[in-house]
C-alpha atoms as a PDB file:
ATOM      1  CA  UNK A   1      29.123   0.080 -12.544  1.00  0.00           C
ATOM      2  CA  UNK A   2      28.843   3.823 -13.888  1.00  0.00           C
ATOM      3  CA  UNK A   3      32.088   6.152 -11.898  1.00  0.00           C
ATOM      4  CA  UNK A   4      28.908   8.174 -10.554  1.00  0.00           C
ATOM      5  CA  UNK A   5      27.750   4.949  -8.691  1.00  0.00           C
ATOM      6  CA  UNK A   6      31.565   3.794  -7.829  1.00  0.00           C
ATOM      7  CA  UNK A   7      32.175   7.169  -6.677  1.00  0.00           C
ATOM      8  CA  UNK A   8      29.145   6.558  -4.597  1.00  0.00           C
ATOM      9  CA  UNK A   9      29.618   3.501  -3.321  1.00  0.00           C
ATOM     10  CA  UNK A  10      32.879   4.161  -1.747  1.00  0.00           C
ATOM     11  CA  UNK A  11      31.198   7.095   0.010  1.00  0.00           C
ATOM     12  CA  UNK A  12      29.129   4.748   1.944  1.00  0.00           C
ATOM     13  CA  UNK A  13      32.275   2.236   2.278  1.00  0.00           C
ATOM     14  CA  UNK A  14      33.988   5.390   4.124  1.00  0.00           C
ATOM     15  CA  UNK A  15      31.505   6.386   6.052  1.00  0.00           C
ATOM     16  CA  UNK A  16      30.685   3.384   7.068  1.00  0.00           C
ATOM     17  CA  UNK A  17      34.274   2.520   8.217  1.00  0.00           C
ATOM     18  CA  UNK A  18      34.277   5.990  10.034  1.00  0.00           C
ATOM     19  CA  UNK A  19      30.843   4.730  12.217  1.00  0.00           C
ATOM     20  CA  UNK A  20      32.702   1.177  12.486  1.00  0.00           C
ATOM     21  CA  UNK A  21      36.113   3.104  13.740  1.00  0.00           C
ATOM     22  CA  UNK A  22      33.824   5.526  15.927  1.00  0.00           C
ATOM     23  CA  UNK A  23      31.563   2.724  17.733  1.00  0.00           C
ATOM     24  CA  UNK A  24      34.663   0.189  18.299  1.00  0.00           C
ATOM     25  CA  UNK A  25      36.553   3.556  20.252  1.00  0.00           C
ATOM     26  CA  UNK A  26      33.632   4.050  21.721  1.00  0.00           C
ATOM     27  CA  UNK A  27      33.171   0.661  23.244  1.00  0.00           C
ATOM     28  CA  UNK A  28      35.497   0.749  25.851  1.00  0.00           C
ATOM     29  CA  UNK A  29      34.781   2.696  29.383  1.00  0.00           C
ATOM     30  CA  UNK A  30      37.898   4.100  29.828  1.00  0.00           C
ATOM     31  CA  UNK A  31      37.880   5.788  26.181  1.00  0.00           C
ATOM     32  CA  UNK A  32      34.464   6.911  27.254  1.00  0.00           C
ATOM     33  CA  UNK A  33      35.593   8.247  30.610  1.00  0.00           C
ATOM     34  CA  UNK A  34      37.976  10.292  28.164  1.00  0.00           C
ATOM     35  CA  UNK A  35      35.616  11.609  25.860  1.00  0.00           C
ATOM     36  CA  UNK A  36      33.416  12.785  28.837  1.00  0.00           C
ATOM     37  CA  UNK A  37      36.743  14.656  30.719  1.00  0.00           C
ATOM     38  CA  UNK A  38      37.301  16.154  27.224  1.00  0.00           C
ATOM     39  CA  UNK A  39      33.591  17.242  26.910  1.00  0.00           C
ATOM     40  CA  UNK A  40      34.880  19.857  29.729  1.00  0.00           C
ATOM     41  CA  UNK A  41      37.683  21.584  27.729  1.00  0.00           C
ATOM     42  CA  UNK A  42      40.841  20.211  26.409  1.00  0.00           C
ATOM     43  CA  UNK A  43      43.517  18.691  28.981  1.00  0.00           C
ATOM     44  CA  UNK A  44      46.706  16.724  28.663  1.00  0.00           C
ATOM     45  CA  UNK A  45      47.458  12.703  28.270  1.00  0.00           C
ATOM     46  CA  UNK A  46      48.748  12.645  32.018  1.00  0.00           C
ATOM     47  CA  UNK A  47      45.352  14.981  33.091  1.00  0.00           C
ATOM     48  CA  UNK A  48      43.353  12.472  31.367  1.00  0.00           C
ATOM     49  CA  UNK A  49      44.715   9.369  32.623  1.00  0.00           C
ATOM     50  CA  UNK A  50      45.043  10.495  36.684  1.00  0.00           C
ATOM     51  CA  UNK A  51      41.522   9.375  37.557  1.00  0.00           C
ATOM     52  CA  UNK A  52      42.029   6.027  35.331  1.00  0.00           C
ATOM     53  CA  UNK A  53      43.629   2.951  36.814  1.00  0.00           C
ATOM     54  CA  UNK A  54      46.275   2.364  34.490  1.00  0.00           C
ATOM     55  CA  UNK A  55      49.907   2.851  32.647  1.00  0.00           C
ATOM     56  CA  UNK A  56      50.730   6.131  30.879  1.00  0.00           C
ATOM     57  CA  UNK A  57      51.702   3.923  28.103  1.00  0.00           C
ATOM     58  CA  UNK A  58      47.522   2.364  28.252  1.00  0.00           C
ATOM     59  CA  UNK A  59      46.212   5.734  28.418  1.00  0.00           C
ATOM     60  CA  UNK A  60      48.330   6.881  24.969  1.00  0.00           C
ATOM     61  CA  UNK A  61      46.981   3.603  23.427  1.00  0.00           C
ATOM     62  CA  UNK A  62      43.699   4.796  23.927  1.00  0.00           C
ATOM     63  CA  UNK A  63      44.156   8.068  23.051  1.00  0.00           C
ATOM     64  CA  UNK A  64      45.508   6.914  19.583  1.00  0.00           C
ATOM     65  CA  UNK A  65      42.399   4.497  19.450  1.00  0.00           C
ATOM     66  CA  UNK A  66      40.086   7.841  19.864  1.00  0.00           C
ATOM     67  CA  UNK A  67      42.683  10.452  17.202  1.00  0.00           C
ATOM     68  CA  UNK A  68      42.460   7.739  14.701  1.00  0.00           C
ATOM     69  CA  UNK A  69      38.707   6.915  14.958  1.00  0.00           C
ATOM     70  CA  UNK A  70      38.196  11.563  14.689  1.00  0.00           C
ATOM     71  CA  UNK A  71      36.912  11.731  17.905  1.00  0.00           C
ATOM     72  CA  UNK A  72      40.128  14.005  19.760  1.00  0.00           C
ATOM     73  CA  UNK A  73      42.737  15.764  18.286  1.00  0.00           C
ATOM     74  CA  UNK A  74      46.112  16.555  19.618  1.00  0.00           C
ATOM     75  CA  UNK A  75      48.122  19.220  19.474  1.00  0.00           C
ATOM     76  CA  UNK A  76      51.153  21.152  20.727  1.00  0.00           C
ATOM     77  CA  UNK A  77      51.089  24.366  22.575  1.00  0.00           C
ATOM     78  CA  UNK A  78      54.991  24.587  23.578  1.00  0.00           C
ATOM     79  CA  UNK A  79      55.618  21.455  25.894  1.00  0.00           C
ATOM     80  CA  UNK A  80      51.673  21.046  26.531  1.00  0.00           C
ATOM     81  CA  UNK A  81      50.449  18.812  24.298  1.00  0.00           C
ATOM     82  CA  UNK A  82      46.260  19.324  24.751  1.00  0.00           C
ATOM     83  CA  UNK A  83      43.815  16.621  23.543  1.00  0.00           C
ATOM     84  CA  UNK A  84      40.552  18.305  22.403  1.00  0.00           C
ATOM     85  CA  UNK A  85      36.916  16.576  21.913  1.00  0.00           C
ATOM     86  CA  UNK A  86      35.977  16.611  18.332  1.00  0.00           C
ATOM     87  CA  UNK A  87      32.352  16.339  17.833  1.00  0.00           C
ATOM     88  CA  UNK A  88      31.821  15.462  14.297  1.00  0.00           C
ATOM     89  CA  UNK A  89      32.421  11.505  14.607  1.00  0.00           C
ATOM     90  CA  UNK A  90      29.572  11.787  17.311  1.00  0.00           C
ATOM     91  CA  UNK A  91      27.236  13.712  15.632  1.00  0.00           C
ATOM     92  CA  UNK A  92      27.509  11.091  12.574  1.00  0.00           C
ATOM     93  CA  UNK A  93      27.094   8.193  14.769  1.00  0.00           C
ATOM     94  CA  UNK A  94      23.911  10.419  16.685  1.00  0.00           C
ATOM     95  CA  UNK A  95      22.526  10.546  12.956  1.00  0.00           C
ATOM     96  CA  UNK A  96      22.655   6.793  12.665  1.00  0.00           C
ATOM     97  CA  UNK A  97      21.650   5.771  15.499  1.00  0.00           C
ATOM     98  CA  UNK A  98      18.147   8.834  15.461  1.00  0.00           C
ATOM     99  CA  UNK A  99      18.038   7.245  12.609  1.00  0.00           C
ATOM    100  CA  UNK A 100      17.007   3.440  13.873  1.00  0.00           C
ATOM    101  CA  UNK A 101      14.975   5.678  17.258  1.00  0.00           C
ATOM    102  CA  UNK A 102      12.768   7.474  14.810  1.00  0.00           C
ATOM    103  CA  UNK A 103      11.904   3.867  13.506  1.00  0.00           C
ATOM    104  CA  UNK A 104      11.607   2.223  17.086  1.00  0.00           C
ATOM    105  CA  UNK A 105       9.316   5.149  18.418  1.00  0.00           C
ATOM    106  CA  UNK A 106       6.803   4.792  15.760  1.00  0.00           C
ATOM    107  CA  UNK A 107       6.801   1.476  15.827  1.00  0.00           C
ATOM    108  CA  UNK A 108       6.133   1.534  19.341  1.00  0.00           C
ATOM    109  CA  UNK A 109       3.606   4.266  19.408  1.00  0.00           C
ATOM    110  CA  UNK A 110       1.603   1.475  16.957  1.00  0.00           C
ATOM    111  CA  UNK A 111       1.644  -0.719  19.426  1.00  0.00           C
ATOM    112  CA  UNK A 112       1.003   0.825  22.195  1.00  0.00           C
ATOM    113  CA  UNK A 113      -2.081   2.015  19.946  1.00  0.00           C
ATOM    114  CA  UNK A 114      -2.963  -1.023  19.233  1.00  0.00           C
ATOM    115  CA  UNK A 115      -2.918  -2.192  22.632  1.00  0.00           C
ATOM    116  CA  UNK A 116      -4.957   0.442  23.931  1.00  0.00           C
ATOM    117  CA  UNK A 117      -7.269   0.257  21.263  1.00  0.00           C
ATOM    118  CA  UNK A 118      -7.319  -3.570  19.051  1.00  0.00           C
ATOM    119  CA  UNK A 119      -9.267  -2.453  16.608  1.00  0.00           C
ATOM    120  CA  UNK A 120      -6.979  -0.059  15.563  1.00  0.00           C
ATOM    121  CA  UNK A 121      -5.445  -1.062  12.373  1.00  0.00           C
ATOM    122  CA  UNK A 122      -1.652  -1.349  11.902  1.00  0.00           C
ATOM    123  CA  UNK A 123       0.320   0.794   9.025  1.00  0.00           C
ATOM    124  CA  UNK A 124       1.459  -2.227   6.449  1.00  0.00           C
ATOM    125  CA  UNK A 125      -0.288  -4.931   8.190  1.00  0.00           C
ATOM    126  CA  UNK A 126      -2.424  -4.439   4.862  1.00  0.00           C
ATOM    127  CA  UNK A 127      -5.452  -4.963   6.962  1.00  0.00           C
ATOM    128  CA  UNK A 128      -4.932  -6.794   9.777  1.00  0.00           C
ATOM    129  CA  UNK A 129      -7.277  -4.874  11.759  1.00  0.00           C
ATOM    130  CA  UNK A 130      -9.892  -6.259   9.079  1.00  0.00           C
ATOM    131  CA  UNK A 131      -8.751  -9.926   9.530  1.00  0.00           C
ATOM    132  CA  UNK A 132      -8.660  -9.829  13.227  1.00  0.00           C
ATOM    133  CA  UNK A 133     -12.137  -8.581  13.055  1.00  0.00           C
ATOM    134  CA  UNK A 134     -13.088 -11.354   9.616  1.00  0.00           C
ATOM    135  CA  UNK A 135     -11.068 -14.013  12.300  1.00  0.00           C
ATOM    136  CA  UNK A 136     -13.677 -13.165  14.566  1.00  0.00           C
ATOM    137  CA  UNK A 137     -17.268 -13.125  12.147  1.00  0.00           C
ATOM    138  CA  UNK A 138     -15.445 -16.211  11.149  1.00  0.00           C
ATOM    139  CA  UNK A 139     -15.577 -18.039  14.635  1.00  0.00           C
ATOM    140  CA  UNK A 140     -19.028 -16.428  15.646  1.00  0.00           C
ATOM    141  CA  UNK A 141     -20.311 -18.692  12.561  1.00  0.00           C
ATOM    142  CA  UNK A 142     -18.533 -21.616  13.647  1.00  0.00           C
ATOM    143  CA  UNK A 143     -20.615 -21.461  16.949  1.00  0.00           C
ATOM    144  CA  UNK A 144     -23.518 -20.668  15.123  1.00  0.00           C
ATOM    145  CA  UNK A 145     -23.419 -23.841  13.180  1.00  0.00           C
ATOM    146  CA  UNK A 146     -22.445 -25.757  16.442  1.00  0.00           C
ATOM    147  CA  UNK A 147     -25.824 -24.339  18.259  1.00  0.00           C
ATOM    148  CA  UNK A 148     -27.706 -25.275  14.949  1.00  0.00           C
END
């Protein structure tokens, strides 16, 4: 493997561990409930955990889940110590996942196409349209041959 392609390679190992560290803090509602009180403007660990049922010590476990996966930092502003929303983990994971939508919508607007409309032939189906309609010529024949 050429340094070019290592270099490469362990791009997409990072980034991919930055979408796998983003998704897993993601997963849990309370870390979400977070993210969404952050979304508002930045506000302390005890601010954030009031309307959560649980520990102080639960809610800085999650709040080190969510610094160490990018998606809050904290900081120190005398003895206020503000989390803050960072976006970029999000917008990566948004990229991904548009990604897999943009896919899923065309796919969809093909069949519901096709549905409207059978005859309509399918992109990479190499085709099928043609078959479905050779299918057919194919059983008219067999009748024919039946009536004969």
């Amino acid at each position: 493997m050429t340094e070019d392609a290592a270099t490469g390679r362990r791009a997409a190992d990072d980034e991919s561990a930055r979408l796998d560290r983003t998704f897993a803090a993601l997963a849990h509602p309370a870390r979400r409930a977070i993210l969404a009180r952050l979304a508002r403007g930045p506000a302390s660990a005890t601010e954030l955990g009031a309307p959560l049922a649980m520990s102080q010590p639960a809610v800085s476990r999650h709040l080190r889940v969510l610094e160490e996966a990018g998606l809050i930092a904290r900081g120190r502003d005398a003895q206020w110590r503000p989390c803050e929303l960072r976006t970029e983990p999000l917008q990566a994971a948004d990229a991904w996942v548009s990604a897999f939508r943009r896919t899923w919508e065309q796919r969809l607007d093909r069949l519901g196409a096709y549905l409207t409309d059978p005859g309509t032939p399918r992109r990479g189906a190499s085709g099928a349209g043609q078959h479905q309609h050779d299918n057919q010529q194919h059983d008219d024949q067999q009748k024919e041959q039946c009536d004969d």
